[in-house]
C-alpha atoms as a PDB file:
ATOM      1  CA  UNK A   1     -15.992   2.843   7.883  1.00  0.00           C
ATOM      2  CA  UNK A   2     -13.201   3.201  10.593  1.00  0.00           C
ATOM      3  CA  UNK A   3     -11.565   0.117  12.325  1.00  0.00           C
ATOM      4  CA  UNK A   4      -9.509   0.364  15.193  1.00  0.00           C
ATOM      5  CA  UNK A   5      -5.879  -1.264  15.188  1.00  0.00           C
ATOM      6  CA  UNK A   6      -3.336  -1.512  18.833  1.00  0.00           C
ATOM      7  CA  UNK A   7      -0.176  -2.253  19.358  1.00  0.00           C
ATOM      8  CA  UNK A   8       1.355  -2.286  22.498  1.00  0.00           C
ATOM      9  CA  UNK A   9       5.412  -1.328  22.883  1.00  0.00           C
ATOM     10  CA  UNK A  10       7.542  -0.883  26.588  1.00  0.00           C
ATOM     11  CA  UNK A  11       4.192  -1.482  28.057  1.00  0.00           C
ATOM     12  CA  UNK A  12       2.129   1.211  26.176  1.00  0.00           C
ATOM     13  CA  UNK A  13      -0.892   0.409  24.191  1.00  0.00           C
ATOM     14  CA  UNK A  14      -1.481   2.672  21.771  1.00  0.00           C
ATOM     15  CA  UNK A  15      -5.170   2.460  19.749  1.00  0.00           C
ATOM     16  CA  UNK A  16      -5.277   3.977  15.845  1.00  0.00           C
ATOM     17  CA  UNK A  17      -8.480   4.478  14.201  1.00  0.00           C
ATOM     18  CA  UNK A  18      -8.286   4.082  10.187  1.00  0.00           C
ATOM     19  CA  UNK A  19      -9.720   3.503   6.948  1.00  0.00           C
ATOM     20  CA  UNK A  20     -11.004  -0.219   7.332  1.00  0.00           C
ATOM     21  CA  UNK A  21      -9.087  -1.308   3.842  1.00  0.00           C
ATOM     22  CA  UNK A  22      -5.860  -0.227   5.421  1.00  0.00           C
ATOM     23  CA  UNK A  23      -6.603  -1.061   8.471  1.00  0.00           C
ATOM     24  CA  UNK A  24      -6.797  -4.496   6.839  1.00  0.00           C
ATOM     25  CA  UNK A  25      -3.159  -4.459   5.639  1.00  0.00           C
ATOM     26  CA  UNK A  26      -1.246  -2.930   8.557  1.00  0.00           C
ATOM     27  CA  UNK A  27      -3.052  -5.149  10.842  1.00  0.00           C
ATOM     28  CA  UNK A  28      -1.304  -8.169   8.542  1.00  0.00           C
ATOM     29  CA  UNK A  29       1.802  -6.499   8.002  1.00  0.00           C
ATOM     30  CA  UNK A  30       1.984  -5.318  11.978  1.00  0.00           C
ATOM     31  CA  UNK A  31       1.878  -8.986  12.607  1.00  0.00           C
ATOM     32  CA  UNK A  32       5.049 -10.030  10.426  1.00  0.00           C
ATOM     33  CA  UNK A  33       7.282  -7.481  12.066  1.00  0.00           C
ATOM     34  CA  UNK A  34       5.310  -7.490  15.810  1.00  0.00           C
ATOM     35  CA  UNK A  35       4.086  -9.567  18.705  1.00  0.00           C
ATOM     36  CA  UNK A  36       0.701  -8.286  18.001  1.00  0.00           C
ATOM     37  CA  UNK A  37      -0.723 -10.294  21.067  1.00  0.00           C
ATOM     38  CA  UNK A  38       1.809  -8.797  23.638  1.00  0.00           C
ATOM     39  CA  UNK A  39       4.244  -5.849  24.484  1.00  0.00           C
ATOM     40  CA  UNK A  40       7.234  -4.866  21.586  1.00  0.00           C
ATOM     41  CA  UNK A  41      10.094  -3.251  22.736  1.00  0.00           C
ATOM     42  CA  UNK A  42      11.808   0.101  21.098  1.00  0.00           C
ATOM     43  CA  UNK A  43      14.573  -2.306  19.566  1.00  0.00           C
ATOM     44  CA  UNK A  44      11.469  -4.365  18.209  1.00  0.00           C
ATOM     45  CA  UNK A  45      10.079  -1.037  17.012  1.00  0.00           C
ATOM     46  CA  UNK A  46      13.130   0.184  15.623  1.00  0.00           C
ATOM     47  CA  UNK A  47      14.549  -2.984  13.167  1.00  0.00           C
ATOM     48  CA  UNK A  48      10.621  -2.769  11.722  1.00  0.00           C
ATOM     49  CA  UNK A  49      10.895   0.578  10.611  1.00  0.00           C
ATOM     50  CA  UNK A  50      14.396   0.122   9.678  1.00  0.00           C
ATOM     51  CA  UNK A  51      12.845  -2.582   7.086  1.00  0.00           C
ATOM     52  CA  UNK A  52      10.056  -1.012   6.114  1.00  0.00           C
ATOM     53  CA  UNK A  53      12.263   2.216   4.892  1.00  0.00           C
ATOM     54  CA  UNK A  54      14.664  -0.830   3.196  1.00  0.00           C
ATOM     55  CA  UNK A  55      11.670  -1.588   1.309  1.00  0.00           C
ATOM     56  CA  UNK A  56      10.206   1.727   0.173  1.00  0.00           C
ATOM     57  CA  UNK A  57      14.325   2.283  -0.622  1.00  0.00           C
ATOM     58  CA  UNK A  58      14.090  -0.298  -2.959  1.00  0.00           C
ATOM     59  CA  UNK A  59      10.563   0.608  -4.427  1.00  0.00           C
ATOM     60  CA  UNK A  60      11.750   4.036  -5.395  1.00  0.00           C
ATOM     61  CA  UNK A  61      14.831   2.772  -7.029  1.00  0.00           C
ATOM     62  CA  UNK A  62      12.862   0.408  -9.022  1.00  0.00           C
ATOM     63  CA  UNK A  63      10.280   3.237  -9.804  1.00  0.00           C
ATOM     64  CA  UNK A  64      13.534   5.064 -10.959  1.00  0.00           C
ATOM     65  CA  UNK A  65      15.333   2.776 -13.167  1.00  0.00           C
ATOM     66  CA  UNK A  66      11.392   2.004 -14.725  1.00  0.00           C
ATOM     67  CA  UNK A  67      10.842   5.818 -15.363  1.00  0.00           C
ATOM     68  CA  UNK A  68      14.283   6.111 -16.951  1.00  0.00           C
ATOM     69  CA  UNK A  69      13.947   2.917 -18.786  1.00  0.00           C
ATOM     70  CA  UNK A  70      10.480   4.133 -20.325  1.00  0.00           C
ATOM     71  CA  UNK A  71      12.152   7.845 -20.793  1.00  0.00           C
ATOM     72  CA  UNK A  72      14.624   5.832 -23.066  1.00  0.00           C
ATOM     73  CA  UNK A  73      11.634   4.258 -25.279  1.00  0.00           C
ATOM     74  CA  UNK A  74      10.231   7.189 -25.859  1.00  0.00           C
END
């Protein structure tokens, strides 16, 4: 089942149909880095994909430094 999730930036709304389990966890991690309710600017738009790509940054050095820890145990 398909849910629908907006998000409105410089005055555009823009609609996305997905996966209703996703949909589920965008729409509640849209609303720490948006104004969900109202219009986002590009600068708004900008710093939360600048932290997002922070945070998958540090996933995949932490999924590094596991792999090479477990590559050491073995």
């Amino acid at each position: 089942m398909s849910k629908k999730v907006s998000l409105t930036v410089n005055g555009s709304r823009f609609d996305i149909e997905l996966e209703e389990a996703f949909a589920k966890y965008l729409t509640k991690q849209m609303s720490q880095d948006f104004n969900t309710e109202g219009n986002n600017d590009a600068k708004t738009l900008l710093y939360a994909y600048v932290r997002k790509n922070a945070e998958l940054f540090r996933q995949e050095e932490e999924i590094v430094s596991l792999l090479h820890q477990l590559e050491t145990l073995s």
